[in-house]
Protein backbone atom coordinates (compact mmCIF):
# COMPACT_ATOMS: atom_id res chain seq x y z
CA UNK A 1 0.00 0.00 0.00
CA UNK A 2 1.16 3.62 -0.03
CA UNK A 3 2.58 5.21 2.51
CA UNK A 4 2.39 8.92 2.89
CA UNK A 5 5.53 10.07 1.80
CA UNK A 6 7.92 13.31 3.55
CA UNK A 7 9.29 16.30 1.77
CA UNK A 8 11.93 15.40 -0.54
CA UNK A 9 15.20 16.10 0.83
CA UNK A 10 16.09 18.28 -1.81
CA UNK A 11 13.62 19.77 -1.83
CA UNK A 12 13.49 23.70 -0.77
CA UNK A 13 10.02 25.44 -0.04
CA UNK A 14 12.24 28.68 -0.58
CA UNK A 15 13.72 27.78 -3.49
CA UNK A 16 10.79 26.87 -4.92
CA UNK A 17 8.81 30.08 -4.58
CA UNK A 18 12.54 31.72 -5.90
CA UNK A 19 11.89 29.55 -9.05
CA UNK A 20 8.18 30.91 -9.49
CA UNK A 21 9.46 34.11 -9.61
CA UNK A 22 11.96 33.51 -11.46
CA UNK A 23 9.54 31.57 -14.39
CA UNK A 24 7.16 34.30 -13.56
CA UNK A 25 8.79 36.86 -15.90
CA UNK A 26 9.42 34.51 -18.99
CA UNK A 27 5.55 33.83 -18.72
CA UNK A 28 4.10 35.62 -22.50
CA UNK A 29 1.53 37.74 -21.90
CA UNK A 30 0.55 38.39 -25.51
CA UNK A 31 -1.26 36.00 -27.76
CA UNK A 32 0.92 32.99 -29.61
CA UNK A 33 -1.65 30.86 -31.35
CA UNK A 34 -2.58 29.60 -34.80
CA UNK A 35 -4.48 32.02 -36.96
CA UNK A 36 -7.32 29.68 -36.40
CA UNK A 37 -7.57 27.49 -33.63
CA UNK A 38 -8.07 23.56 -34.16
CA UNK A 39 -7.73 21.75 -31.40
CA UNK A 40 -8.50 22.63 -27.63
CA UNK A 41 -6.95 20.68 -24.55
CA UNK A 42 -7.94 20.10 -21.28
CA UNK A 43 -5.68 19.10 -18.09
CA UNK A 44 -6.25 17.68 -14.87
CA UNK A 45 -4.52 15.76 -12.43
CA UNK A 46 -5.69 13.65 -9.58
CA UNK A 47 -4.24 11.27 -6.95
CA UNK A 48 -4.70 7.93 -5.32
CA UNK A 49 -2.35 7.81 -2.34
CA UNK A 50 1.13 8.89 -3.51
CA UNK A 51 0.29 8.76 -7.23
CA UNK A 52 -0.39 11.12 -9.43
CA UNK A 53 -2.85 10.91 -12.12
CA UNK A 54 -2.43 12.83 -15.16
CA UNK A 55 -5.40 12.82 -17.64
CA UNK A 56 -5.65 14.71 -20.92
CA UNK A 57 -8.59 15.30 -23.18
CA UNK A 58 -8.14 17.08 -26.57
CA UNK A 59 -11.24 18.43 -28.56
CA UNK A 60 -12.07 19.73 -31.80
CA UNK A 61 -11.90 23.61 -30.93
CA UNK A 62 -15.10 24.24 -32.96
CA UNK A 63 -17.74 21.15 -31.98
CA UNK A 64 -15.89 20.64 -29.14
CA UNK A 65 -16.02 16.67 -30.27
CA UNK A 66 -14.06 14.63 -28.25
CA UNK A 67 -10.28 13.45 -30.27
CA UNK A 68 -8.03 11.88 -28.13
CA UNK A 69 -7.37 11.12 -24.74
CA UNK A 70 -5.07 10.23 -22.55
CA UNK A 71 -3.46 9.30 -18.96
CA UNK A 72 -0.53 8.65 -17.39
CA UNK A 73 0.00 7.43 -13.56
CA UNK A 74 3.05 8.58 -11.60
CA UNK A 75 4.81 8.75 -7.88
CA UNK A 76 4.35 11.89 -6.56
CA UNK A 77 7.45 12.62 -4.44
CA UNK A 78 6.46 16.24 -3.11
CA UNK A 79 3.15 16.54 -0.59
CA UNK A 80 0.29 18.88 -1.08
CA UNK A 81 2.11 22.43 -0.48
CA UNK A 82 0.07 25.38 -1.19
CA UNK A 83 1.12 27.93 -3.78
CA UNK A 84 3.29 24.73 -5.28
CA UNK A 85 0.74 22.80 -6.65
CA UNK A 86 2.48 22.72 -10.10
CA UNK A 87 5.79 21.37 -8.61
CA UNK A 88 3.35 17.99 -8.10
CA UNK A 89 1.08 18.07 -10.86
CA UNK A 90 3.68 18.25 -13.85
CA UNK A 91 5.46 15.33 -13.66
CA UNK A 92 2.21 13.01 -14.53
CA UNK A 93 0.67 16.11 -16.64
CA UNK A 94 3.69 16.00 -18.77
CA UNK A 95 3.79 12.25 -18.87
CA UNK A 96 0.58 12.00 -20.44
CA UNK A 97 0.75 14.79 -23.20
CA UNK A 98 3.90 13.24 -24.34
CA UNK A 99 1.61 10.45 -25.30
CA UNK A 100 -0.71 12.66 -27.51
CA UNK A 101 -1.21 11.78 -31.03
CA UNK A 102 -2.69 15.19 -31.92
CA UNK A 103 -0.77 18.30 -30.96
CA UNK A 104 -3.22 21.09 -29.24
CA UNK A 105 -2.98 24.35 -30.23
CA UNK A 106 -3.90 25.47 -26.54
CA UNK A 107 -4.25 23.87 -23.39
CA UNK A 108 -7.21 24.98 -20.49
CA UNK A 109 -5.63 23.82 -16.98
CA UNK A 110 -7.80 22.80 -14.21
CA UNK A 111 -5.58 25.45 -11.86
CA UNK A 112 -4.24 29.31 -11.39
CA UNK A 113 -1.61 30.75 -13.66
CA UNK A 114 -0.89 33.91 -13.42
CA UNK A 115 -3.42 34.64 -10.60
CA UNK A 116 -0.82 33.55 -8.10
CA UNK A 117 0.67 34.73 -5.04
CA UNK A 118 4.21 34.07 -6.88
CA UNK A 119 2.64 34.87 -10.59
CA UNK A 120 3.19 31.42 -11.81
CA UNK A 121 0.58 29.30 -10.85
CA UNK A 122 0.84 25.50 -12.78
CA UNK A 123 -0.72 26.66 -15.77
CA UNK A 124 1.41 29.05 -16.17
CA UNK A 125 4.46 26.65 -15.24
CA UNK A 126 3.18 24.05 -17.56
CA UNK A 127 3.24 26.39 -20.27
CA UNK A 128 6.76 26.99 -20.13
CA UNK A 129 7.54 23.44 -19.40
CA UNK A 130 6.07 22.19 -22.61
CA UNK A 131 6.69 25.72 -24.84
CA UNK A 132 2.64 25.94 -25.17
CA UNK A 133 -0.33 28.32 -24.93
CA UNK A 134 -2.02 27.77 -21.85
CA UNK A 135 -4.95 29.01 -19.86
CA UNK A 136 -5.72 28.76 -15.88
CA UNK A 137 -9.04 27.99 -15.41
CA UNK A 138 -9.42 27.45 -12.00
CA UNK A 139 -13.18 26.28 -9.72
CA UNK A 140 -11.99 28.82 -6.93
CA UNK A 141 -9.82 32.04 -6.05
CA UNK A 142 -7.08 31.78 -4.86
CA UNK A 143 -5.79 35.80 -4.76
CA UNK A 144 -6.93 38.60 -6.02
CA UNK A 145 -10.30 40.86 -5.47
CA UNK A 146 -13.07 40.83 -7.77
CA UNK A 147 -12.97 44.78 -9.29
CA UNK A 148 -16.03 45.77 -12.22
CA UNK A 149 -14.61 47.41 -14.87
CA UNK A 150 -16.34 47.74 -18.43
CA UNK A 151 -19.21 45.63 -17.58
CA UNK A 152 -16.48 42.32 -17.15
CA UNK A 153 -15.08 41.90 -13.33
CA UNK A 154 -11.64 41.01 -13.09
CA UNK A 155 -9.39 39.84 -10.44
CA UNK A 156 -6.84 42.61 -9.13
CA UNK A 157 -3.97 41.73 -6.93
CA UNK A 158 -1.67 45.13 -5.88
CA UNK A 159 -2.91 46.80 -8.35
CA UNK A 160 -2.06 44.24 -11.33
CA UNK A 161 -4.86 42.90 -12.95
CA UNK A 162 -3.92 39.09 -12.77
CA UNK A 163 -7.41 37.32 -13.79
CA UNK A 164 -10.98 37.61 -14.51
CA UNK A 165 -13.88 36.59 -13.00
CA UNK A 166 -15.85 34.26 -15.67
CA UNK A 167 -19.71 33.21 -15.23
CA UNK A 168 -19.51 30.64 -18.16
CA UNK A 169 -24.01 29.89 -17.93
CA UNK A 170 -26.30 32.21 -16.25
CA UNK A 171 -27.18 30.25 -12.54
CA UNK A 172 -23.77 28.53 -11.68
CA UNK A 173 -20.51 29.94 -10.04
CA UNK A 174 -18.17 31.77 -11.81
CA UNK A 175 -14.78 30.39 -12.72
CA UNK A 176 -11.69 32.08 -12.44
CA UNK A 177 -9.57 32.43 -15.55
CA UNK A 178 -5.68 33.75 -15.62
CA UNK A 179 -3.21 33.92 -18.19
CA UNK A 180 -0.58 30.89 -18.23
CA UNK A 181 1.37 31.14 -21.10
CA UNK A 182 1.72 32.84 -24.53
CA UNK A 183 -2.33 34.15 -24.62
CA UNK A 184 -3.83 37.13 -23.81
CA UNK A 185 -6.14 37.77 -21.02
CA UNK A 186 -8.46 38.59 -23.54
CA UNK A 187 -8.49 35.67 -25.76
CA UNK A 188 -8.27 33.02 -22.63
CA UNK A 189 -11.46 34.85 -21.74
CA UNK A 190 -12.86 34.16 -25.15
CA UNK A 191 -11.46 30.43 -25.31
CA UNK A 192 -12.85 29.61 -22.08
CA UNK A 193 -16.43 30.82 -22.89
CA UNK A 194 -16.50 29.23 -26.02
CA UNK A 195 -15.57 26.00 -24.67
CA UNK A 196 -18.47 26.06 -21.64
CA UNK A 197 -21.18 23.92 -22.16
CA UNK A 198 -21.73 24.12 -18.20
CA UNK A 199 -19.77 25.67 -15.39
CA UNK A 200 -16.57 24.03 -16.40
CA UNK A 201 -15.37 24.58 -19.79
CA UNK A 202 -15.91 21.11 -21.57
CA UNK A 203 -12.00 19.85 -22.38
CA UNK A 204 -11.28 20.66 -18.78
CA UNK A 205 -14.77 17.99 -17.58
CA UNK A 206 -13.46 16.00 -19.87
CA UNK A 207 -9.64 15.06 -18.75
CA UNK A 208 -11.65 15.61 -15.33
CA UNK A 209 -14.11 12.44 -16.38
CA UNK A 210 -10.89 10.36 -17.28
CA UNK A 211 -8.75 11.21 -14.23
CA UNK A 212 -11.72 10.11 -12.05
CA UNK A 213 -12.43 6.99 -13.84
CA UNK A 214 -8.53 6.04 -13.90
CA UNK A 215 -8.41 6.66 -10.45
CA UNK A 216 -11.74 4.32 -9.92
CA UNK A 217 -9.81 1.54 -11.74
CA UNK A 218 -6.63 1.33 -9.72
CA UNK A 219 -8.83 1.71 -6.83
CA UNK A 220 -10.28 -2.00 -7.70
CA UNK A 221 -7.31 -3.47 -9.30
CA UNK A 222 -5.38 -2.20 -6.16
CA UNK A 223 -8.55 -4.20 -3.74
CA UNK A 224 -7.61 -6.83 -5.73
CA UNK A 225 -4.14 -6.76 -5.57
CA UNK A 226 -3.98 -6.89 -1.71
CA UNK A 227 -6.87 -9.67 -1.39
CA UNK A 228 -4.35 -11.77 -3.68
CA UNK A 229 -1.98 -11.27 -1.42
């Protein structure tokens, strides 16, 4: 069974939040996409004990039709730290879009990325990991207040407009959407509303689906496992 693991003993909370910063100013602020966008991606990693589960979905941009998926299981060697998510999501995140057939013009991250304490939240770090657009698209706030400007409400942080405030369908909670990596706050806006066929935007539920039901799976194979033994 798995045991819960320590800190890695290399590992440096301070040196960590250095390295944000540091990957905080080679984040791209200004759009770096196709002329027309064709394929959409959606991240999102979950866990069963010490591994990591990384799930991708990618979608037709336009009818948002379902292409390819695909998941990944690793050890996760770092504990939940907050404000270093990414540091334990990329490793199986990575794993599993190196396994992608089709090559996504943008990827929508189930986290913050530049709406971060440190500015580099993991969709912003996985964005400069893999040399991709990416967009945070998070369920909850995690800085920033909500400030009304031009009819759109967008997420301020000492004095730095770092995200937006997104109600995807009229009736549900808003979702909070931040630039990662090489798009605009503008067009991450636009992606993410195009992509929302409920709350969450749809390549996001999807990789969200698959996570779950990997997870589900080594669940029972792992039951299995130990009654064998």
């Amino acid at each position: 069974m798995n045991q819960p693991h320590k800190l890695m003993k290399n590992f440096s909370i301070e040196r960590a939040h250095k390295a944000q910063l540091c990957l905080s100013h080679k984040i791209i602020l200004v759009d770096s996409l196709p002329p027309k966008i064709r394929t959409v991606a959606g991240v999102d990693v979950s866990y069963m004990g010490n591994l990591g589960i990384g799930a991708i979905s990618v979608l037709d941009y336009e009818s948002l039709k379902l292409l390819e998926t695909q998941v990944s299981t690793r050890q996760v060697k770092i504990p939940y730290i907050p404000t270093l998510l990414s540091f334990r999501e990329i490793p199986p995140a990575i794993s599993a879009i190196k396994k992608l057939k089709i090559q996504p013009d943008v990827f929508l991250v189930d986290a913050q990325g530049l709406a971060h304490p440190y500015r580099c939240g993991f969709a912003s770090h996985l964005g400069l990991a893999i040399g991709k657009p990416t967009i945070g698209a998070a369920k909850s706030r995690l800085i920033g207040t909500p400030v009304e400007m031009g009819g759109e409400t967008f997420l301020v942080d000492k004095g730095e407009i770092i995200g937006a405030v997104v109600t995807t369908k009229q009736g549900v909670k808003p979702i909070y959407v931040s630039i990662g990596h090489m798009v605009s706050l503008e067009t991450a806006n636009k992606i993410v509303k195009h992509c929302a066929r409920s709350r969450i935007p749809e390549p996001i539920l999807q990789a969200h689906k698959l996570a779950t039901k990997e997870r589900i799976r080594l669940a029972k194979e792992s039951k299995v496992n130990i009654n064998e033994n």
